[in-house]
C-alpha atoms as a PDB file:
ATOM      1  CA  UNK A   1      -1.255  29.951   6.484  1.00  0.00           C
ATOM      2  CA  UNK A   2      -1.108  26.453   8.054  1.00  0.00           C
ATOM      3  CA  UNK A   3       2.087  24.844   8.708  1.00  0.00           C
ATOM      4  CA  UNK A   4       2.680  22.068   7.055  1.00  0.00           C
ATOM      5  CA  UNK A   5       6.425  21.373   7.933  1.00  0.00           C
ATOM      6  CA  UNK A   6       6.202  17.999   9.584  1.00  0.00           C
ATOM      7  CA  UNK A   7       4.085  16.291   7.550  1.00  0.00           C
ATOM      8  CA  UNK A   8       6.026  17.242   4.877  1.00  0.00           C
ATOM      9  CA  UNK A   9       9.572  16.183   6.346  1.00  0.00           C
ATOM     10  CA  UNK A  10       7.085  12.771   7.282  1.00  0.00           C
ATOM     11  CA  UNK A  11       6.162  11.999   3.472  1.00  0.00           C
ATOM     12  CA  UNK A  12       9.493  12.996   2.375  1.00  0.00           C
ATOM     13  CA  UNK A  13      10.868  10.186   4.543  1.00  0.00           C
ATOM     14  CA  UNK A  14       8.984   7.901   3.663  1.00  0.00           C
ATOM     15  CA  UNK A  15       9.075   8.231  -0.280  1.00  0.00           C
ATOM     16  CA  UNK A  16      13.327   8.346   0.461  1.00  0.00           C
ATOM     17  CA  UNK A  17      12.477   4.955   1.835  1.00  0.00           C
ATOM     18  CA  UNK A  18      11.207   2.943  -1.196  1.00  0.00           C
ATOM     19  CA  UNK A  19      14.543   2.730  -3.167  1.00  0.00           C
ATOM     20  CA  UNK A  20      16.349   2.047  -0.168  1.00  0.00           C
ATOM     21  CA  UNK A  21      14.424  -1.128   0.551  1.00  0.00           C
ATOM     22  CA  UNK A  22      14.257  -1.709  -3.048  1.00  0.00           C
ATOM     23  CA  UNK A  23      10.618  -1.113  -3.769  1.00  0.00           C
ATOM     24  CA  UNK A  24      11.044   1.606  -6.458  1.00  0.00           C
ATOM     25  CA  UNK A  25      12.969   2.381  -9.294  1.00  0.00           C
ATOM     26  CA  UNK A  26      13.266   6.051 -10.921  1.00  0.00           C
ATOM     27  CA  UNK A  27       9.412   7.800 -10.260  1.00  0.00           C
ATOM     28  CA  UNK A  28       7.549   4.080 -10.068  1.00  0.00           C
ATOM     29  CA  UNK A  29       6.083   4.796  -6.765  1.00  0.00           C
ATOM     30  CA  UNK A  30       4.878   7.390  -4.300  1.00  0.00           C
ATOM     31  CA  UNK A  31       4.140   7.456  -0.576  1.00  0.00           C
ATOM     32  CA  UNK A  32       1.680  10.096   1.353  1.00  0.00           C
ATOM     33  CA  UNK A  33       1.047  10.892   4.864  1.00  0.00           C
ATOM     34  CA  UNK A  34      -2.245  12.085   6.433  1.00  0.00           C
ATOM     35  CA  UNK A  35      -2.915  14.780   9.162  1.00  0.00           C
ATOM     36  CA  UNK A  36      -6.178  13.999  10.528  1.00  0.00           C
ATOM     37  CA  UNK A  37      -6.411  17.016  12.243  1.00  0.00           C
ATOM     38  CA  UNK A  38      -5.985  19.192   9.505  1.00  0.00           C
ATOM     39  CA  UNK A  39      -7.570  17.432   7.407  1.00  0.00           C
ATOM     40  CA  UNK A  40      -4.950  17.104   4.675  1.00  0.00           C
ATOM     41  CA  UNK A  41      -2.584  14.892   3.357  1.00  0.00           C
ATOM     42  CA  UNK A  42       0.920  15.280   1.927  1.00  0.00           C
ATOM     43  CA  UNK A  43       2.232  13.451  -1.143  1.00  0.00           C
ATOM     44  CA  UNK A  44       5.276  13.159  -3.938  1.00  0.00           C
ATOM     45  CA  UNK A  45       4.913  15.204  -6.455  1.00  0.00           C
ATOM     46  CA  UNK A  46       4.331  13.404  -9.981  1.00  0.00           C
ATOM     47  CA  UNK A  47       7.429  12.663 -11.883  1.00  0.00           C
ATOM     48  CA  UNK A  48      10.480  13.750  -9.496  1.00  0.00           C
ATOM     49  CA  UNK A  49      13.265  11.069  -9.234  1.00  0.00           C
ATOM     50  CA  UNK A  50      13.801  10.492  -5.670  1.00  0.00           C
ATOM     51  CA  UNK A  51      17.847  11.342  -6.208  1.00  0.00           C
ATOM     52  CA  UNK A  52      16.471  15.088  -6.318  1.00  0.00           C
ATOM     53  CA  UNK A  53      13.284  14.783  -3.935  1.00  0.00           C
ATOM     54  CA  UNK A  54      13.414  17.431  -1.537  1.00  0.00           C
ATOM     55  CA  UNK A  55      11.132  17.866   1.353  1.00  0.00           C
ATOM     56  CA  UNK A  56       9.641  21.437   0.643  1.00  0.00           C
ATOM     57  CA  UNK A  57       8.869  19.413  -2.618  1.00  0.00           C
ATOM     58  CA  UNK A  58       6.075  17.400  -1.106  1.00  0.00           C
ATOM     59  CA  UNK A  59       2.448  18.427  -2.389  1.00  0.00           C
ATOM     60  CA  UNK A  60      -0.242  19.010   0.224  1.00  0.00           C
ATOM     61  CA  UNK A  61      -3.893  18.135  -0.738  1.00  0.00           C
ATOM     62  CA  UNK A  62      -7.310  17.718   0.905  1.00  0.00           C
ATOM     63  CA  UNK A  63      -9.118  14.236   0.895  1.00  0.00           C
ATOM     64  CA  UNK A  64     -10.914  15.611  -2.350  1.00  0.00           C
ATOM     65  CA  UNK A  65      -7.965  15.860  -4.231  1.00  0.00           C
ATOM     66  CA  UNK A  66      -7.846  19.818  -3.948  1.00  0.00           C
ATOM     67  CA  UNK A  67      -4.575  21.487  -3.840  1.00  0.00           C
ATOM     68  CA  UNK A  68      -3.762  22.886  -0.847  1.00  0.00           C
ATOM     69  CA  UNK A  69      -0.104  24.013  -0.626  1.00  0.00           C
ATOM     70  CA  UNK A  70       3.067  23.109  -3.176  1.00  0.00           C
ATOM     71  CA  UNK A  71       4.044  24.308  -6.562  1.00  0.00           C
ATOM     72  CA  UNK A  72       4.495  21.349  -8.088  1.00  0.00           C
ATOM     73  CA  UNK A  73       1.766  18.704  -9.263  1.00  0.00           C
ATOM     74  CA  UNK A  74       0.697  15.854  -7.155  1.00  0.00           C
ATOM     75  CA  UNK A  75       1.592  12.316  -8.108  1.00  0.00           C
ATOM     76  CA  UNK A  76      -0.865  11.063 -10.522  1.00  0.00           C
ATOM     77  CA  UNK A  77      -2.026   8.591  -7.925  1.00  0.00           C
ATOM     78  CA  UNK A  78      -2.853  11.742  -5.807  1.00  0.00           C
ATOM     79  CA  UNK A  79      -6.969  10.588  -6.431  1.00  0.00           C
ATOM     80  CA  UNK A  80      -6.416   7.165  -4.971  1.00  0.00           C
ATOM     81  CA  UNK A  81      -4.836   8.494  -2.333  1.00  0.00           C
ATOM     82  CA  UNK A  82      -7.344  11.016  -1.751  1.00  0.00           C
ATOM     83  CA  UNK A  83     -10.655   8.741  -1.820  1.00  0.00           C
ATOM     84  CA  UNK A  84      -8.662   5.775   0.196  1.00  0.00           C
ATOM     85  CA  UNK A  85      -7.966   8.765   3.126  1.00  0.00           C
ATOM     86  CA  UNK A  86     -11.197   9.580   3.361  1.00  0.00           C
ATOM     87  CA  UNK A  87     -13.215   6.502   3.334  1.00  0.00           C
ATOM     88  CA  UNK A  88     -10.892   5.155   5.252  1.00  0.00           C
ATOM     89  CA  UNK A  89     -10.570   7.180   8.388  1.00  0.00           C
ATOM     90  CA  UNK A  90      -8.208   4.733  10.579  1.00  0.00           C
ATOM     91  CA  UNK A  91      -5.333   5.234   8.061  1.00  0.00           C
ATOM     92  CA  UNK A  92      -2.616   7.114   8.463  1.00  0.00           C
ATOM     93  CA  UNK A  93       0.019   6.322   5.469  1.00  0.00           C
ATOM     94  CA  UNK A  94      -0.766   5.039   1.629  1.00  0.00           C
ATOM     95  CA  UNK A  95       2.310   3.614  -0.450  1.00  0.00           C
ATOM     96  CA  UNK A  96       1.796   2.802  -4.136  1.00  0.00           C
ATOM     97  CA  UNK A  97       4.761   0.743  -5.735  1.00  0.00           C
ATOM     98  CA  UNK A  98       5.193  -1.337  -8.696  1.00  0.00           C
ATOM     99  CA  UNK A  99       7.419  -3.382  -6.672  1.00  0.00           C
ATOM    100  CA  UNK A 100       8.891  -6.681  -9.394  1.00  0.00           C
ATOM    101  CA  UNK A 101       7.524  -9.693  -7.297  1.00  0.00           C
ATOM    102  CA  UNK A 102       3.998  -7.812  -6.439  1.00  0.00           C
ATOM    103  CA  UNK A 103       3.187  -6.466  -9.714  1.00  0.00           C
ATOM    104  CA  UNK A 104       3.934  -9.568 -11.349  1.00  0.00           C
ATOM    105  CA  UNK A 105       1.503 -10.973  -9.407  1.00  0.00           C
ATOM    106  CA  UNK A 106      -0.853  -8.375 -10.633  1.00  0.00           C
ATOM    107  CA  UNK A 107      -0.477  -8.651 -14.159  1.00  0.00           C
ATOM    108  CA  UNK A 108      -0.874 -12.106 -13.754  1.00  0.00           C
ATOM    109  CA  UNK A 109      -4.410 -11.015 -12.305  1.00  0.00           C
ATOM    110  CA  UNK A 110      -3.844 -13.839  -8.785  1.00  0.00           C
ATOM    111  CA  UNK A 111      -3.653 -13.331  -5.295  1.00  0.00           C
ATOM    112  CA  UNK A 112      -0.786 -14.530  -3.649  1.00  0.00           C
ATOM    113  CA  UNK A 113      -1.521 -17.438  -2.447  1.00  0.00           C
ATOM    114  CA  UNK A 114      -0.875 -17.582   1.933  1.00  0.00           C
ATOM    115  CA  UNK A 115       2.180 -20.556   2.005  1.00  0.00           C
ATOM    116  CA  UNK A 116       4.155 -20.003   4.915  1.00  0.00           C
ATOM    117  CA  UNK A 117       4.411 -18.781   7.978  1.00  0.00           C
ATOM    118  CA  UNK A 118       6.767 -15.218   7.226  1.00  0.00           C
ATOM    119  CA  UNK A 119       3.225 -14.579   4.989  1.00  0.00           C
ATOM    120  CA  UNK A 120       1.003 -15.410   7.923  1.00  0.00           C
ATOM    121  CA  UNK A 121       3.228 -13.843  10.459  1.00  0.00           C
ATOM    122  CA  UNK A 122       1.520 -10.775   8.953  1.00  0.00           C
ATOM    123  CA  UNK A 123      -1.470 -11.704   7.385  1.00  0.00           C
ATOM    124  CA  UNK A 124      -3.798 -14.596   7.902  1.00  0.00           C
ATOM    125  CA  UNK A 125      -5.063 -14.503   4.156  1.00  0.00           C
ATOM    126  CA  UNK A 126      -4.200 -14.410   0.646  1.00  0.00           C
ATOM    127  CA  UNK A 127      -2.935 -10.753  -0.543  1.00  0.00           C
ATOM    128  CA  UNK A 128      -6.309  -9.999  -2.381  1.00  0.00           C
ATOM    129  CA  UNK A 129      -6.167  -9.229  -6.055  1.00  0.00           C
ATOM    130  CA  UNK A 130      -8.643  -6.777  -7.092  1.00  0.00           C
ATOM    131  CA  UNK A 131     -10.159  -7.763 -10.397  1.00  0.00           C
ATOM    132  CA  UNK A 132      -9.290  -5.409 -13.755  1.00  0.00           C
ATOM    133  CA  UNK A 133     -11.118  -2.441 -14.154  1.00  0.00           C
ATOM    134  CA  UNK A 134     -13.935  -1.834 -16.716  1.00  0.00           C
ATOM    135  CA  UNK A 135     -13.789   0.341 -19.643  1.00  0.00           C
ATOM    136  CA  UNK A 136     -16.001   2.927 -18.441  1.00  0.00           C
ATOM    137  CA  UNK A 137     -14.117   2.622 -15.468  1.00  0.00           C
ATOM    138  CA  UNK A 138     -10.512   3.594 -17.084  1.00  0.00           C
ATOM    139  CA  UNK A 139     -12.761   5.784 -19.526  1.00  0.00           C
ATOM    140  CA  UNK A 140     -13.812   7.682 -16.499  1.00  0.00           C
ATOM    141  CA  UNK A 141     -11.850   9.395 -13.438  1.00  0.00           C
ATOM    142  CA  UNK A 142      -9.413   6.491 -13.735  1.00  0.00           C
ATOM    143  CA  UNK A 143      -7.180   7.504 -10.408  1.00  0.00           C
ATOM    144  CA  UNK A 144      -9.927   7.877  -8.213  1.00  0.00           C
ATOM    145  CA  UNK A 145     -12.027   4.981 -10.258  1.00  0.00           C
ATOM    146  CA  UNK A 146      -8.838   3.143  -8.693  1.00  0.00           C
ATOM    147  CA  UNK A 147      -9.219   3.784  -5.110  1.00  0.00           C
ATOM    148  CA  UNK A 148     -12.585   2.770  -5.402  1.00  0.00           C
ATOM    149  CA  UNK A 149     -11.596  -0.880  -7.084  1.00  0.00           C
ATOM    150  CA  UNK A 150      -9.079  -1.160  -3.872  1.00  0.00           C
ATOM    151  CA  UNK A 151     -12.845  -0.076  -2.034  1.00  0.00           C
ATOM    152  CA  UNK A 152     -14.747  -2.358  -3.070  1.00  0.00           C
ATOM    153  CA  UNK A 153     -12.480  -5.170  -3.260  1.00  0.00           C
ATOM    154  CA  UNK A 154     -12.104  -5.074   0.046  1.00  0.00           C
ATOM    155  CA  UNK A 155     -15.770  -4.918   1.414  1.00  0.00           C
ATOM    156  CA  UNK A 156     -16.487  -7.800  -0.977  1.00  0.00           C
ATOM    157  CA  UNK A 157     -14.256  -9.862   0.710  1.00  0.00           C
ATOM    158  CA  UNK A 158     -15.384  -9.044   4.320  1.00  0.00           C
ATOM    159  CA  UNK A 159     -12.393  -7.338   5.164  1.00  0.00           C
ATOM    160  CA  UNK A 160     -11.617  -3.793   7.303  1.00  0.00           C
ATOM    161  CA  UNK A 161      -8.621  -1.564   6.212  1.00  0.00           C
ATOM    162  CA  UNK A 162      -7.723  -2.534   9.839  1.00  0.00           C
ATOM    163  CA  UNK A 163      -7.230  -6.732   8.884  1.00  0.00           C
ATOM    164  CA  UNK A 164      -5.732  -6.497   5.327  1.00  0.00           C
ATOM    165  CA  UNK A 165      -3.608  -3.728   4.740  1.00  0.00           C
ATOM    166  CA  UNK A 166      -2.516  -4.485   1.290  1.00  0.00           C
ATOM    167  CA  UNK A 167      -3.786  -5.320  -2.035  1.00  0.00           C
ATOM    168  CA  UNK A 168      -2.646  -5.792  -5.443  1.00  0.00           C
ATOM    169  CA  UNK A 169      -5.238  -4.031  -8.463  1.00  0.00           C
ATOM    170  CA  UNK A 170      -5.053  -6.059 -11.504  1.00  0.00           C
ATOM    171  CA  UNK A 171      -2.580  -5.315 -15.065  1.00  0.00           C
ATOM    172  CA  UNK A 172      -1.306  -2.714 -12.392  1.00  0.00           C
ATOM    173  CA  UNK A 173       0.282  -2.773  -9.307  1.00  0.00           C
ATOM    174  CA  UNK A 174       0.262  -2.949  -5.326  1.00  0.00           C
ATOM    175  CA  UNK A 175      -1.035  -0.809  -2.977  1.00  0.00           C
ATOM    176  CA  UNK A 176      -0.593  -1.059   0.769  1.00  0.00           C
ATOM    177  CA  UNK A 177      -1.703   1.067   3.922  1.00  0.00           C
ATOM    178  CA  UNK A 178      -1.505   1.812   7.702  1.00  0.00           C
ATOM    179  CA  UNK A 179      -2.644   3.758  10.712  1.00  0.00           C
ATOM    180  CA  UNK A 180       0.728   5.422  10.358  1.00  0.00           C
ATOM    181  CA  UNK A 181       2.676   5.807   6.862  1.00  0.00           C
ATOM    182  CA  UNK A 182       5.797   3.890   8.781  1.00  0.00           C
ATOM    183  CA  UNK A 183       3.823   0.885   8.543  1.00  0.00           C
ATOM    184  CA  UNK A 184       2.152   1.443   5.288  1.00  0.00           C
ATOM    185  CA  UNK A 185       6.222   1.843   4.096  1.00  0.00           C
ATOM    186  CA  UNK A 186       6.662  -1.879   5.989  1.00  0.00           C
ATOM    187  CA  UNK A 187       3.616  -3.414   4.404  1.00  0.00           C
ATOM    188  CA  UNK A 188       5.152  -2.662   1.106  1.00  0.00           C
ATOM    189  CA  UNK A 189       7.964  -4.404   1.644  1.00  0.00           C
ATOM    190  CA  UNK A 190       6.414  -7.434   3.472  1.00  0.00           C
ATOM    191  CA  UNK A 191       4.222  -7.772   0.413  1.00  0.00           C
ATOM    192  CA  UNK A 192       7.347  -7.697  -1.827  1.00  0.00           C
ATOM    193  CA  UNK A 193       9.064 -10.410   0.361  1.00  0.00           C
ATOM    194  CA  UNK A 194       6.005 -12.442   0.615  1.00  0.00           C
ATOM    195  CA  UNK A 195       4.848 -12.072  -3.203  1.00  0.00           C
ATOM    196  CA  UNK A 196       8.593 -13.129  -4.195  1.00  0.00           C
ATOM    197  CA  UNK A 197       8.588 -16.092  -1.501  1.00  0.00           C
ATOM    198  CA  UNK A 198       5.165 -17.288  -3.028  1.00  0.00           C
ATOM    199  CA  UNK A 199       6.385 -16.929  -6.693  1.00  0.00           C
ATOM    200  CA  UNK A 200       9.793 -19.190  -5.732  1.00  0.00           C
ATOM    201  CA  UNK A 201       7.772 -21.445  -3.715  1.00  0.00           C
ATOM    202  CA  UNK A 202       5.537 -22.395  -6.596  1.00  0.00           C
ATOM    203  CA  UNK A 203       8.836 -22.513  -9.327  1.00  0.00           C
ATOM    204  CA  UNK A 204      10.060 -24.857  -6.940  1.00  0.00           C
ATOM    205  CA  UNK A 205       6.660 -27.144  -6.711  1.00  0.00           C
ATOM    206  CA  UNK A 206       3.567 -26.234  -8.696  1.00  0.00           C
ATOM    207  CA  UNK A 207       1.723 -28.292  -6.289  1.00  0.00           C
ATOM    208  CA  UNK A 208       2.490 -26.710  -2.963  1.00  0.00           C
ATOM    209  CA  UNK A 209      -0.297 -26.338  -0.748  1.00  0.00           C
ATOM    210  CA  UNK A 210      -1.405 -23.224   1.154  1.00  0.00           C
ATOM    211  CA  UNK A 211      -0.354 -23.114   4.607  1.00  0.00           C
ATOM    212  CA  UNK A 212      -2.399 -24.694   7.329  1.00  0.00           C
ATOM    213  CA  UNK A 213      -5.114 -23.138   9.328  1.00  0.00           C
ATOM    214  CA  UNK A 214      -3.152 -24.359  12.805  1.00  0.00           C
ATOM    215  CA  UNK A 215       0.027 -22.577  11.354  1.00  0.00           C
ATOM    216  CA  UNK A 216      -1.758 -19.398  10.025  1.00  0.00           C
ATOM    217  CA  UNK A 217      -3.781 -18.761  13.655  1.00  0.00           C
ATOM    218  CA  UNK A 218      -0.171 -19.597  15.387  1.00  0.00           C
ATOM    219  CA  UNK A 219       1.813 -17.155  13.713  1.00  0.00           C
ATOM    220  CA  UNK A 220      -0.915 -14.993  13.410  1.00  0.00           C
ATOM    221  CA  UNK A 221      -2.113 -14.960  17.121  1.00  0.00           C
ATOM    222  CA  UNK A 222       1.193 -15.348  18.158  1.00  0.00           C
ATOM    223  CA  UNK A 223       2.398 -11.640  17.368  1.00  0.00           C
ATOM    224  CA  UNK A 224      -0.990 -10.014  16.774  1.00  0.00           C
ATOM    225  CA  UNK A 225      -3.424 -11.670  19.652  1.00  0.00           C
ATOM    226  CA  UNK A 226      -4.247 -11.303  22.759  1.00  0.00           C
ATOM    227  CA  UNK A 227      -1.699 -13.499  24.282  1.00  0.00           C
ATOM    228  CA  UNK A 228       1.319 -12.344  21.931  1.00  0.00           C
ATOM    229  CA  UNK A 229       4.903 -13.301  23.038  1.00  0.00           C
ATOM    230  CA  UNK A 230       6.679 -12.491  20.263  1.00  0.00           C
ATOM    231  CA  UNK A 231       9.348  -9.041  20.918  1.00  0.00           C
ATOM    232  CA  UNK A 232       9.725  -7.139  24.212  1.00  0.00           C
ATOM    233  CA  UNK A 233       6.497  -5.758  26.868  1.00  0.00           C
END
């Protein structure tokens, strides 16, 4: 039997790391971590309050949503997960939150709107909103009907997994992504902080512009490009 151990004690640490930055309350959210090798991914299982998460918990499945190893069921996001790992072959991580300031933003059925420079520091577009799924959609295999809204989204907007590694699915929540679930976890919060900054912004002055290109491709380019100064070589 495969050993599973560290990807295990790797999703475990990561789903321990949503309340702490806030992102979760009681079961509203689940992180996963993917062993390309293997050829698996590990996940939360569905409905376990993170107060009483243990590690040998953590559900292992294959990229078709099989069970592989655990005794407990997979999050009920497991399908998403699933179809997002293995379309996406670059990621690593996959965090699914319903985070206040992002899902607000996704009931409201917007993107959030690029307006300053901690949003392009990260990102140098709007957080994408994809559009609320159809009835035959939800009527269907709604989870992994899901992953493929976050899909498709995506490739209609020109985008890799790679250059926008968030995205909010309408009347539900955000999802966000990584080559390693470490970063996934930080996208999540970034997207919190930037969806909360956006929502303030606009309470403040209904009329307040997007950022400018100049400052987007600064901030950007500055920490992502090929002459980036920002940290330590």
């Amino acid at each position: 039997m495969e050993d599973y151990k560290d990807i295990k004690l790797a999703a475990f640490k990561a789903n321990m790391r949503l309340p702490e930055l806030g992102l979760v309350l009681f079961t509203f959210g689940n992180a996963s971590v993917a062993d390309r090798s293997k050829g698996v991914f590990a996940i939360k299982p569905s409905g376990v309050p993170y107060d009483v998460l243990k590690p040998e918990d953590i559900v292992i499945m294959d990229y078709d949503g099989q069970l592989i190893q655990g005794e407990m069921r997979p999050s009920s996001d497991t399908k998403t997960h699933a179809l997002l790992y293995k379309q996406w072959p670059s990621i690593g991580g996959v965090v699914h939150t319903h985070s206040t300031y992002a899902t607000a933003w996704a009931q409201a059925q917007k993107d959030i709107p690029i307006m300053g420079t901690t949003h392009a520091d990260h990102l140098t577009t709007d957080v994408p909103c994809a559009p609320p799924m159809s009835d035959e959609m939800i009527k269907g295999d709604y989870e992994h009907e899901t992953g493929w809204q976050i899909i498709n989204e995506l490739s209609k907007r020109g985008w890799s997994p790679s250059e926008v590694e968030m995205m909010l699915v309408a009347n539900h929540a955000p999802f966000t992504w990584g080559a390693t679930v470490d970063k996934a976890v930080y996208n999540s919060a970034v997207l919190e902080e930037v969806a909360k900054m956006a929502y303030i912004s606009l309470g403040i002055n209904p009329e307040a512009p997007r950022l400018k290109d100049a400052l987007i491709n600064k901030h950007y380019e500055r920490k992502h490009g090929a002459g980036s100064y920002y940290g330590q070589n």
